[in-house]
N, C-alpha and C. Protein backbone atom coordinates (compact mmCIF):
# COMPACT_ATOMS: atom_id res chain seq x y z
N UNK A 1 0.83 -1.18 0.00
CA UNK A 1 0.00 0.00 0.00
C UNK A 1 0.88 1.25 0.00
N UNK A 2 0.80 2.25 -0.78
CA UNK A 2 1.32 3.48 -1.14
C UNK A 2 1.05 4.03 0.25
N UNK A 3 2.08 5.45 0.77
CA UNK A 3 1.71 5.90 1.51
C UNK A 3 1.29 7.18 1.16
N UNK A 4 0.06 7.96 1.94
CA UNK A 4 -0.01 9.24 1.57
C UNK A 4 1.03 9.97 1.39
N UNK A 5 0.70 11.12 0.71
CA UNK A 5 1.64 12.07 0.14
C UNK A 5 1.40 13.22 1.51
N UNK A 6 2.14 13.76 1.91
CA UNK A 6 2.67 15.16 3.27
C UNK A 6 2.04 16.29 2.57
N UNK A 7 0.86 16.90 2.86
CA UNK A 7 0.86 18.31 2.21
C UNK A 7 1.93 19.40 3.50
N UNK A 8 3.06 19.86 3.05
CA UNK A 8 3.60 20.44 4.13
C UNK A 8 3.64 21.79 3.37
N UNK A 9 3.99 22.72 4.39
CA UNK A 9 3.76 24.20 3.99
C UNK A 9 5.56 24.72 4.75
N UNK A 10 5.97 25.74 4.22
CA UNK A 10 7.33 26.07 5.00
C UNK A 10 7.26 27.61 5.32
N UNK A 11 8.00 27.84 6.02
CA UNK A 11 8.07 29.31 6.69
C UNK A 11 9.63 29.35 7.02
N UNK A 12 10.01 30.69 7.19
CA UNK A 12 11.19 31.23 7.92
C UNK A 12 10.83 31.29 8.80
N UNK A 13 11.86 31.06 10.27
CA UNK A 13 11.41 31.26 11.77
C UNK A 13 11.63 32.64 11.98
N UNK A 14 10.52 33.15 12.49
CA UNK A 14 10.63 34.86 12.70
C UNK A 14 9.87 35.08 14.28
N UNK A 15 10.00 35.85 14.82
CA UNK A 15 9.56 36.13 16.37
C UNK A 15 7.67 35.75 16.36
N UNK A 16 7.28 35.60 15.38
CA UNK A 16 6.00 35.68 15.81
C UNK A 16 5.98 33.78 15.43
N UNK A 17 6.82 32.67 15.15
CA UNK A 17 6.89 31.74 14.81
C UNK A 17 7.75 30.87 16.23
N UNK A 18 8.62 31.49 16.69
CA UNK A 18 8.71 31.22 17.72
C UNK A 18 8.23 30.31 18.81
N UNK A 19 7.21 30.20 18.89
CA UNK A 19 6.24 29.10 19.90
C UNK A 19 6.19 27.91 19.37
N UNK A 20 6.51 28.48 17.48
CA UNK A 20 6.04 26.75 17.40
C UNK A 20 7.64 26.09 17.06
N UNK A 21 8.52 26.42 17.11
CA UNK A 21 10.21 26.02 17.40
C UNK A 21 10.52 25.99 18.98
N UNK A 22 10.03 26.50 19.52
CA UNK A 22 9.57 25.94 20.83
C UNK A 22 8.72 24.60 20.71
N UNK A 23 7.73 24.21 20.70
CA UNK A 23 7.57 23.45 20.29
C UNK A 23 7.79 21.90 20.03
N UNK A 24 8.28 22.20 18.39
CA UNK A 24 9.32 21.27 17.74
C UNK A 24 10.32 20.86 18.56
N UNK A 25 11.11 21.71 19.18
CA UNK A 25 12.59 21.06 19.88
C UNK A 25 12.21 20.43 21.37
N UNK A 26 10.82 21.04 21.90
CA UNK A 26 10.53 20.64 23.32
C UNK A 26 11.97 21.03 24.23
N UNK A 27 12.07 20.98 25.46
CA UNK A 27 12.82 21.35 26.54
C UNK A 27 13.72 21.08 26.28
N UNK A 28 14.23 20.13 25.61
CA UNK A 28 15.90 19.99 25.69
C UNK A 28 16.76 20.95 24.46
N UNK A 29 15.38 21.24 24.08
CA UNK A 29 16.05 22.07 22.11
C UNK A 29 16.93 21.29 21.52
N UNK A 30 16.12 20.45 21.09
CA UNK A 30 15.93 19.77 20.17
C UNK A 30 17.16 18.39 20.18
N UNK A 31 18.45 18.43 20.68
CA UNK A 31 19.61 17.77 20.71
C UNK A 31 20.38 18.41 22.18
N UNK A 32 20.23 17.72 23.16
CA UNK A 32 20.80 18.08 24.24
C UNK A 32 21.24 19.59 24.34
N UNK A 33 19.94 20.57 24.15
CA UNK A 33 20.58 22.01 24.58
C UNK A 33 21.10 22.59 23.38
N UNK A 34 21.06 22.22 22.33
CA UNK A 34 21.68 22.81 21.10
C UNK A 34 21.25 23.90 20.70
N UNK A 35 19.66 24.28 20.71
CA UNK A 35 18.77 25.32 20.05
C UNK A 35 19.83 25.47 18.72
N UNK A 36 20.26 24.68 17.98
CA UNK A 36 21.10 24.89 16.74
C UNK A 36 21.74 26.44 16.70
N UNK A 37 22.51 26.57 17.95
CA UNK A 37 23.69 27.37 18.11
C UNK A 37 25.04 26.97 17.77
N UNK A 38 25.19 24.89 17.65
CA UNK A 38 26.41 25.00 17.62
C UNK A 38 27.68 25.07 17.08
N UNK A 39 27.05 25.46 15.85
CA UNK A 39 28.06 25.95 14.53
C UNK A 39 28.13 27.52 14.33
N UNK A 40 27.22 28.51 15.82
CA UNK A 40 27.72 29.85 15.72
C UNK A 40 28.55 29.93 16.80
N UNK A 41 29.12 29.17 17.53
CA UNK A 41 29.60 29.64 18.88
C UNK A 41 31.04 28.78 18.29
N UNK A 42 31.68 28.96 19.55
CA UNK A 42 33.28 28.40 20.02
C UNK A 42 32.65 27.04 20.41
N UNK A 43 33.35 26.46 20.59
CA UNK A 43 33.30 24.67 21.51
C UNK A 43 32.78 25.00 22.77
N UNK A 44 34.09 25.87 23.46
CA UNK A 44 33.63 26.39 24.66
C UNK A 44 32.65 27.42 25.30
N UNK A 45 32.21 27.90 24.58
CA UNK A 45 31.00 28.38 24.32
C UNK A 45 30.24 28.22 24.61
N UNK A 46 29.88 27.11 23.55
CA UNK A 46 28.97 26.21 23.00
C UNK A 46 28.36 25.32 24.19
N UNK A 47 29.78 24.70 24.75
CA UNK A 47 29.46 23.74 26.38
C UNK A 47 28.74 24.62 27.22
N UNK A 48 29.37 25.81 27.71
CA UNK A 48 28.79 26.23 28.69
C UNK A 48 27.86 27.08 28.42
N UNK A 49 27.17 26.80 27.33
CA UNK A 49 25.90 27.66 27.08
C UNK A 49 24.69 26.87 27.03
N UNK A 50 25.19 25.62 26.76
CA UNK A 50 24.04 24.27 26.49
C UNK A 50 22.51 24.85 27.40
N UNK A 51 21.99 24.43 26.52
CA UNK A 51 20.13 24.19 27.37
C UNK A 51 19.59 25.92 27.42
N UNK A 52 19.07 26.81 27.98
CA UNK A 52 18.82 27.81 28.45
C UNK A 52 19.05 28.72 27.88
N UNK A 53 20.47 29.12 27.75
CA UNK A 53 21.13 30.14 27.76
C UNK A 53 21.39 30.26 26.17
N UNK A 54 21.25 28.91 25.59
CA UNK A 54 21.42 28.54 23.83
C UNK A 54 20.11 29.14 23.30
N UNK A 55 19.19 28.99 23.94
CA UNK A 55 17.97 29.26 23.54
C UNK A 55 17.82 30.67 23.62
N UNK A 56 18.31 30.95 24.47
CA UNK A 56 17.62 32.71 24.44
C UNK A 56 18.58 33.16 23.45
N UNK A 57 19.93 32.58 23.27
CA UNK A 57 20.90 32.91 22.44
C UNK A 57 20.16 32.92 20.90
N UNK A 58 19.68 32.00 20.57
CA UNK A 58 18.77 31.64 19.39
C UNK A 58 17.51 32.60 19.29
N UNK A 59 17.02 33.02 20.54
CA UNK A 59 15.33 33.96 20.46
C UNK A 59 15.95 34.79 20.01
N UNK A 60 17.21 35.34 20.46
CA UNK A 60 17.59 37.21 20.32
C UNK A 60 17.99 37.17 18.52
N UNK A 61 18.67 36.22 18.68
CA UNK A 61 19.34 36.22 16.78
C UNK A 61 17.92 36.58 16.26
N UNK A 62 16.95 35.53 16.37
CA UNK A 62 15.41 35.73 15.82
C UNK A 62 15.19 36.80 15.71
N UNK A 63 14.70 37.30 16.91
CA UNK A 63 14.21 38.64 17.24
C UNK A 63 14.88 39.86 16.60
N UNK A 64 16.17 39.77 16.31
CA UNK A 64 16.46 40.74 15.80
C UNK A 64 16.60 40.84 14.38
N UNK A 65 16.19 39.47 13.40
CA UNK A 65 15.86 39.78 12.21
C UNK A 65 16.90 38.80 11.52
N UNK A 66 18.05 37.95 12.44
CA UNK A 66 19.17 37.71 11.86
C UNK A 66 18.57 36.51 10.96
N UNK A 67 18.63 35.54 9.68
CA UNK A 67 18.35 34.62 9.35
C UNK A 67 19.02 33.27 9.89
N UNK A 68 18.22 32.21 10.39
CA UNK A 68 18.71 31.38 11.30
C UNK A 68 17.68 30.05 10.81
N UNK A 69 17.12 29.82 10.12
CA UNK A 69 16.40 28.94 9.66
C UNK A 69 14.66 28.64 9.23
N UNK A 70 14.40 27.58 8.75
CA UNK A 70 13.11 27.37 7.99
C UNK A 70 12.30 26.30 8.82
N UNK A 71 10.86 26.34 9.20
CA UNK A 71 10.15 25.54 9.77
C UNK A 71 9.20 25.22 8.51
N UNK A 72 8.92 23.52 8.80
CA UNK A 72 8.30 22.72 8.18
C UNK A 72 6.89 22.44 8.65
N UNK A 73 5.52 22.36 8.18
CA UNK A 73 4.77 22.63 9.07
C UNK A 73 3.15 21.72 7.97
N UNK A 74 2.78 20.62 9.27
CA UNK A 74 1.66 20.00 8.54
C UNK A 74 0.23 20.19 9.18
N UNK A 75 -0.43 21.14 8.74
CA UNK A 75 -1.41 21.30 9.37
C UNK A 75 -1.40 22.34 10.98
N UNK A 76 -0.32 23.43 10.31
CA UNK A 76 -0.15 24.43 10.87
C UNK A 76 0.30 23.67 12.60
N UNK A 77 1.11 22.47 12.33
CA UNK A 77 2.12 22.21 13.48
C UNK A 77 3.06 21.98 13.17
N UNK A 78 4.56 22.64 13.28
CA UNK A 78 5.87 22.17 12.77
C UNK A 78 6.53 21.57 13.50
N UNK A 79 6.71 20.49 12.35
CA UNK A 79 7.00 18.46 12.20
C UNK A 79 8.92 18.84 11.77
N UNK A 80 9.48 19.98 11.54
CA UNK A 80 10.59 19.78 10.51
C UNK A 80 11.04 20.91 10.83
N UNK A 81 12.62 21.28 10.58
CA UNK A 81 13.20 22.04 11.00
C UNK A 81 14.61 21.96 9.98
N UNK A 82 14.97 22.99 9.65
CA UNK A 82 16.12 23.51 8.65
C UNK A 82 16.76 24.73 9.50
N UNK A 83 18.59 24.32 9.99
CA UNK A 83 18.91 25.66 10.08
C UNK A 83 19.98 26.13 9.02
N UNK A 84 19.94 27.29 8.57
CA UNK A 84 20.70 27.51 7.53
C UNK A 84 20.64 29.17 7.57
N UNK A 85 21.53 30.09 7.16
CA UNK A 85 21.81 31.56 7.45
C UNK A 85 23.54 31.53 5.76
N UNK A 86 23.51 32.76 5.72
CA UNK A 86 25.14 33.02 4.85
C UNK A 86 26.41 32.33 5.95
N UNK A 87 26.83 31.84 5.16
CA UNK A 87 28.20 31.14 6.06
C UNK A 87 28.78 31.66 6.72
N UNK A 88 28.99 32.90 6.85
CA UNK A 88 29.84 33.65 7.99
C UNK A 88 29.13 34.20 8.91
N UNK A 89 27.97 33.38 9.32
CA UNK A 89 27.32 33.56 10.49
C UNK A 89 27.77 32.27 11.77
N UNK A 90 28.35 31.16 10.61
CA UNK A 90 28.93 30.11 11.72
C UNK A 90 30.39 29.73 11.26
N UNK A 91 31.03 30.28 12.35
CA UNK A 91 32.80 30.60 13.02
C UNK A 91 33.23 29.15 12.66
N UNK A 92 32.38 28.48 13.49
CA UNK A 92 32.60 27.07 13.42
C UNK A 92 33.02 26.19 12.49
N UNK A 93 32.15 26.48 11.15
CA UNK A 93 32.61 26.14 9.78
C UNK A 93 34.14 26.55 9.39
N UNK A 94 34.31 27.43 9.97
CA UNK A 94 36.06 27.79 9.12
C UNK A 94 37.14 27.25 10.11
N UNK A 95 36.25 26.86 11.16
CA UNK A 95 37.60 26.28 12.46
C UNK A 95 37.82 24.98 12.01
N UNK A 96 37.29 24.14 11.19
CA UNK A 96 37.25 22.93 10.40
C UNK A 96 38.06 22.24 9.78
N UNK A 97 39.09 21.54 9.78
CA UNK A 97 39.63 21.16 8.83
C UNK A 97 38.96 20.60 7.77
N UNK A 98 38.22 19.78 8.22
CA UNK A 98 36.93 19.45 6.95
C UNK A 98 36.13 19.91 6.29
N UNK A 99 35.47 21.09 6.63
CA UNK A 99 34.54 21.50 6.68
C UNK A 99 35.02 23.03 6.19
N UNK A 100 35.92 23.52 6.23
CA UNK A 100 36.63 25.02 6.10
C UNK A 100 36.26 25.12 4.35
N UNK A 101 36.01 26.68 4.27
CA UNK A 101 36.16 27.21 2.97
C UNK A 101 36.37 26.50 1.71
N UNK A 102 35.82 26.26 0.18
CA UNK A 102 36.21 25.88 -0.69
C UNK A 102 36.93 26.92 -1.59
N UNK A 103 36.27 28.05 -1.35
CA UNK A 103 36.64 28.58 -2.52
C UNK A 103 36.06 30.65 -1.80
N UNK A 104 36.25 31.28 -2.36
CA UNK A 104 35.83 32.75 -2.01
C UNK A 104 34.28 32.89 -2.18
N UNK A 105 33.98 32.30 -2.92
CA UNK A 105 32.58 32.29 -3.08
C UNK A 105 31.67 32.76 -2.06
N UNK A 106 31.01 33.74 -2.19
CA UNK A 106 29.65 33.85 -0.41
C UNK A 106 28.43 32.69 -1.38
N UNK A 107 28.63 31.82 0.31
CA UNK A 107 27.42 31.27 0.17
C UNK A 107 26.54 30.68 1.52
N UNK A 108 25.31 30.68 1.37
CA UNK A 108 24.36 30.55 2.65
C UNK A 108 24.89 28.71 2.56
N UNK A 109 24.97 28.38 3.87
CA UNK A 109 24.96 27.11 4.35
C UNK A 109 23.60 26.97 5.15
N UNK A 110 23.60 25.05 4.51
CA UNK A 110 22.44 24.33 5.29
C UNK A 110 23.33 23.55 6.39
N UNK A 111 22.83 23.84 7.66
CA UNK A 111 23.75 22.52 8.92
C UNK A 111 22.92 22.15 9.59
N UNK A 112 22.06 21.83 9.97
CA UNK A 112 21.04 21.39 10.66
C UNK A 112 19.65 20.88 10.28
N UNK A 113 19.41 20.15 10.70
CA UNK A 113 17.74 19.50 10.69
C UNK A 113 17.53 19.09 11.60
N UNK A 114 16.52 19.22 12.12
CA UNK A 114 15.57 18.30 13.14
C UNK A 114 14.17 18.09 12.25
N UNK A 115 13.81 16.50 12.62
CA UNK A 115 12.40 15.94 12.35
C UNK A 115 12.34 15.38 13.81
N UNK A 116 10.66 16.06 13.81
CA UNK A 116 9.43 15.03 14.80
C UNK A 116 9.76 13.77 14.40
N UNK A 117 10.04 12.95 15.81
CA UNK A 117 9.86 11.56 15.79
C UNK A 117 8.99 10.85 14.92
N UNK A 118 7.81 11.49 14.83
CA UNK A 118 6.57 10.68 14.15
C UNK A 118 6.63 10.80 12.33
N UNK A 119 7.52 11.78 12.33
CA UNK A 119 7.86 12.29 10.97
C UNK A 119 8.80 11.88 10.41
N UNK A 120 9.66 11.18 10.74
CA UNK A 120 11.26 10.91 10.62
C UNK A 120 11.16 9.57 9.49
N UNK A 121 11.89 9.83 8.34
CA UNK A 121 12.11 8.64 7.07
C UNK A 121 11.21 8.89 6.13
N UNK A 122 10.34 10.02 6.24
CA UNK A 122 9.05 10.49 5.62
C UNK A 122 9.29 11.56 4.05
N UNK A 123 10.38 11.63 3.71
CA UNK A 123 10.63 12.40 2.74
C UNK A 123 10.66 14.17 3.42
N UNK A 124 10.46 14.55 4.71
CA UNK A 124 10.86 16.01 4.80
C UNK A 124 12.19 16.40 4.95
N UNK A 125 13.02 15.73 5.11
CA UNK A 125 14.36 16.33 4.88
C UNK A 125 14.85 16.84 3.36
N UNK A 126 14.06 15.76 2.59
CA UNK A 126 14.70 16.32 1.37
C UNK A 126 13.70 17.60 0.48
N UNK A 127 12.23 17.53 1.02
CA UNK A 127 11.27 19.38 0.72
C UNK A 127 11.90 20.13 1.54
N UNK A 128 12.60 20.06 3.00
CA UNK A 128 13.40 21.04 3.77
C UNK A 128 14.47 21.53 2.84
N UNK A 129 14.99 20.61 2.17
CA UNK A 129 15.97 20.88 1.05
C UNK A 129 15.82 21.69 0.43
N UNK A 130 15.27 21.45 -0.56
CA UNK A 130 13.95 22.31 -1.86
C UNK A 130 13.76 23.67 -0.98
N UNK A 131 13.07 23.59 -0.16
CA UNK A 131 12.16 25.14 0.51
C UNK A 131 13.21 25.80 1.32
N UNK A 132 14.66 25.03 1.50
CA UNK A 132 15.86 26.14 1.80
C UNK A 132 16.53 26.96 0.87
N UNK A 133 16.74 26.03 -0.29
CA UNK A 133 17.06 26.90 -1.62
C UNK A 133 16.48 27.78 -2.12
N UNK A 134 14.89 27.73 -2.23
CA UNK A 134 14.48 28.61 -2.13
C UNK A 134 13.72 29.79 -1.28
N UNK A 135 14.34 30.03 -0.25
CA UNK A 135 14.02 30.56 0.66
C UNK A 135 15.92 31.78 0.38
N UNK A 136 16.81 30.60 0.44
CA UNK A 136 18.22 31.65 0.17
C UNK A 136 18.08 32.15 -1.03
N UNK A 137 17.48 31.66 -1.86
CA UNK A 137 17.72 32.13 -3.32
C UNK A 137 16.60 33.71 -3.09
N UNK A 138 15.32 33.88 -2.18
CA UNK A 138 14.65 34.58 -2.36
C UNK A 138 15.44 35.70 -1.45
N UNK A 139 16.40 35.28 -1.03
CA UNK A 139 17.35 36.13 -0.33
C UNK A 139 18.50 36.80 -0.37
N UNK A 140 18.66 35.95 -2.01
CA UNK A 140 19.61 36.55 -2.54
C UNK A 140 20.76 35.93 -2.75
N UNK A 141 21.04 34.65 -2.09
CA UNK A 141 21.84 33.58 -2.31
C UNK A 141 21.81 33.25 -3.95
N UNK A 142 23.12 33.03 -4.53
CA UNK A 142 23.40 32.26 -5.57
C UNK A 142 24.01 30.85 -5.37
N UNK A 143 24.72 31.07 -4.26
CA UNK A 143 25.17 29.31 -4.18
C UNK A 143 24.82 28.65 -2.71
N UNK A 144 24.38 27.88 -2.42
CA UNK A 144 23.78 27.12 -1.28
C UNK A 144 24.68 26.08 -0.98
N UNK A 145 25.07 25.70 0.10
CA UNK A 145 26.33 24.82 0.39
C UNK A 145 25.78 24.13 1.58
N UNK A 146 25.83 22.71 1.80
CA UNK A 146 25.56 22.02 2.69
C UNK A 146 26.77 20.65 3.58
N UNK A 147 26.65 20.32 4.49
CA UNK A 147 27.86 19.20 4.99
C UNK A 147 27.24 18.03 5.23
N UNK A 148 26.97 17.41 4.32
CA UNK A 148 25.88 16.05 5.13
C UNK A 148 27.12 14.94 4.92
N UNK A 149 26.22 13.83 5.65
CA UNK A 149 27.31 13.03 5.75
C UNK A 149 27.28 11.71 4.85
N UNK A 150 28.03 10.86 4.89
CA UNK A 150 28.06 9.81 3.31
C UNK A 150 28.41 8.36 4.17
N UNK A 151 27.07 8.00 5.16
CA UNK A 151 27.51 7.04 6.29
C UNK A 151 28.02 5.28 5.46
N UNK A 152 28.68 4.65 5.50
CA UNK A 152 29.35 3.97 4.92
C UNK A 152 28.49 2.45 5.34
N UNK A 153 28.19 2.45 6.96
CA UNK A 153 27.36 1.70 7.07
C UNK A 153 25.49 1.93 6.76
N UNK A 154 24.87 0.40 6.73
CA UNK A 154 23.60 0.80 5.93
C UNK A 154 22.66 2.25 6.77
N UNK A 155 23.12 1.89 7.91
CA UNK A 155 22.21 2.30 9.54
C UNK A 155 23.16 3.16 10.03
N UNK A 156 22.67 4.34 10.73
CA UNK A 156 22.88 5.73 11.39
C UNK A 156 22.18 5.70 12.08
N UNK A 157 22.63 6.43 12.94
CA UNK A 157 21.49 6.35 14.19
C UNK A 157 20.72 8.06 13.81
N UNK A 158 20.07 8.05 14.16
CA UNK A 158 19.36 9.85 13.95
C UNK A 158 20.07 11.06 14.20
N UNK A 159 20.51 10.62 15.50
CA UNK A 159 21.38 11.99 16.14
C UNK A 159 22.71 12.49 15.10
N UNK A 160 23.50 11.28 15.09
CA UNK A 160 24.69 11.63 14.05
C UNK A 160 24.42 11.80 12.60
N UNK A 161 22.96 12.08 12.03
CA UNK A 161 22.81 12.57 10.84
C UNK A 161 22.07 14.14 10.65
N UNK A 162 21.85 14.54 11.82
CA UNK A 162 21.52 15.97 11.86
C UNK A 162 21.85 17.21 11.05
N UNK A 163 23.13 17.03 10.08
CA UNK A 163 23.70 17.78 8.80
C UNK A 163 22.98 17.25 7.71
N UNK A 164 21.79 16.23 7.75
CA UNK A 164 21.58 15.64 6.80
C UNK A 164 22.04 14.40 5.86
N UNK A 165 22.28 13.55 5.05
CA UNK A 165 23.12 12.30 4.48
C UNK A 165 22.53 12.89 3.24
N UNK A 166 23.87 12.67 2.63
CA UNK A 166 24.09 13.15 1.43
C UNK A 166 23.04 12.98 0.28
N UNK A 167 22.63 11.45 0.62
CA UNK A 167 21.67 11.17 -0.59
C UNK A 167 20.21 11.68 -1.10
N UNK A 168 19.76 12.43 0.25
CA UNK A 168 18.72 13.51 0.33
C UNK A 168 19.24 14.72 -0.54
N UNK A 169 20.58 15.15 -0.50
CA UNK A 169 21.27 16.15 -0.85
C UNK A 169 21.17 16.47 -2.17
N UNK A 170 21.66 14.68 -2.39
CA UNK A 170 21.89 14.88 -4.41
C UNK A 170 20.43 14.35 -4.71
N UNK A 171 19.38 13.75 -4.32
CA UNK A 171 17.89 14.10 -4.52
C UNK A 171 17.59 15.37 -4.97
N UNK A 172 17.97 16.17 -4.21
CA UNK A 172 17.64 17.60 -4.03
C UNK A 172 18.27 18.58 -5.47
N UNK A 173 19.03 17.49 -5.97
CA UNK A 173 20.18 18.44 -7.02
C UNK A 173 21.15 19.24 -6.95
N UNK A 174 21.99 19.11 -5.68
CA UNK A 174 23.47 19.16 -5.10
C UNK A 174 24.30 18.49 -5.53
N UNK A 175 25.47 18.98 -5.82
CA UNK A 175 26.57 18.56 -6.13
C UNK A 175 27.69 18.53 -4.93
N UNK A 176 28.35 17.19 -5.24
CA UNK A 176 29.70 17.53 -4.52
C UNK A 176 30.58 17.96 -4.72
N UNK A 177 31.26 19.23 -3.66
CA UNK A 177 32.44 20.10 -4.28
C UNK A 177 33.90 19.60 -3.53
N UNK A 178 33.64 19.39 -2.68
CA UNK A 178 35.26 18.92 -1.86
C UNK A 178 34.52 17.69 -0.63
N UNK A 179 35.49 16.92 -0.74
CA UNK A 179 35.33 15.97 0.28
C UNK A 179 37.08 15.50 1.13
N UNK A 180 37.11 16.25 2.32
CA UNK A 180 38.50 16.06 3.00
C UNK A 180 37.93 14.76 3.88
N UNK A 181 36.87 14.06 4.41
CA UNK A 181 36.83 12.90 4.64
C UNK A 181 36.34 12.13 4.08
N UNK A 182 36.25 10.83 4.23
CA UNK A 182 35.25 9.91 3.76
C UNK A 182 34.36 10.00 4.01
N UNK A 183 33.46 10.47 5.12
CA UNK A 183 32.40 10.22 5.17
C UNK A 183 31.42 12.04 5.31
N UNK A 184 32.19 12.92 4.90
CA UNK A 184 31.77 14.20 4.97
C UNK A 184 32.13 15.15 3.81
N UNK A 185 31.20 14.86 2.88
CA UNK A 185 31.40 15.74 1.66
C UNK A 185 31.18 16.91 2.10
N UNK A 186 31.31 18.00 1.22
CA UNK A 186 30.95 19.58 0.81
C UNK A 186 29.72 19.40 -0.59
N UNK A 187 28.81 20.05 -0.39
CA UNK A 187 27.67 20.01 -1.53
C UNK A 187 27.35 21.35 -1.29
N UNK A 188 26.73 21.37 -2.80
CA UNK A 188 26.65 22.84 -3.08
C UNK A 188 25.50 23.36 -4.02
N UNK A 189 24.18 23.36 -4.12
CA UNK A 189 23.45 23.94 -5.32
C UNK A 189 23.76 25.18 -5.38
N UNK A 190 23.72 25.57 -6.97
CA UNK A 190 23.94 26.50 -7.45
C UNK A 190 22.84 27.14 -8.89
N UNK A 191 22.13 28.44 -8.23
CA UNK A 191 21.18 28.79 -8.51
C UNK A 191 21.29 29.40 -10.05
């Protein structure tokens, strides 16, 4: 038996969206305290900011207009979560050996997803895809750059695919531009 098709709808998270990314991540935000701060902060930072203090860190970026990501949403409850902003909003990316700069190029990066449990294997990672490109592109982005990962075994566990797996990626019509590990390409649509 076929499964239904997701009518999902997407939005940018903006202060009046707020409650429902609250929500989505529930108390712990979303990955032990992350509120998907942790590719704007330091390591150390990052630790001693966990839970609370990540979150308000995340409301104020909101609140003040900064771009910080896309909510996925079925029946006006959001199931899905995209964070993504221009790359030099996360430090983190260039502290990387893997992950550092390809080229001069400005381009908005995708690093994050969260899916609802109940949602998870359902095809929204890869419309999160789709409705990020165009969401940067309506922003002015020409090249979109993402880090997912290229897990070697069949099975991942959820948590360690939170950048996404690649094969959603090149679904999506990404290319790979540099790969310094095995299991962590550089992908890139280009508008």
């Amino acid at each position: 038996m076929e499964k239904p098709t997701i009518q999902l709808l997407f939005a940018p998270l903006t202060p009046d969206r707020w409650p429902d990314l609250e929500s989505l991540f529930g108390p712990k935000g979303a990955c032990g305290g992350c509120w998907c701060m942790y590719w704007r902060l330091s390591r150390k930072q990052f630790e001693a900011q966990k839970g609370e203090i990540n979150r308000l860190a995340l409301r104020t970026l909101v609140e003040q207009g900064v771009p910080t990501g896309i909510l996925a949403y079925i029946n006006d409850i959001a199931v899905g979560w995209c964070g993504m902003a221009p790359r030099e909003q996360f430090p983190t990316l260039g502290r990387s050996k893997i992950l550092k700069e390809v080229d001069e190029l400005p381009v908005w990066s995708i690093n994050c997803f969260y899916i609802s449990r109940p949602y998870r294997k359902s095809g929204i990672t890869k419309k999160l895809i789709e409705a990020a490109v165009a969401y940067a592109h309506h922003e002015g982005a020409a090249v979109i750059e993402a880090y997912p990962v290229d897990p070697k075994a069949d099975k991942m566990p959820d948590v360690f695919a939170y950048t996404g797996l690649l094969s959603a990626f090149v679904q999506a019509g990404f290319q790979e531009v540099a790969r310094r590990s095995e299991t962590r390409p550089i992908v890139r649509y280009f508008i």
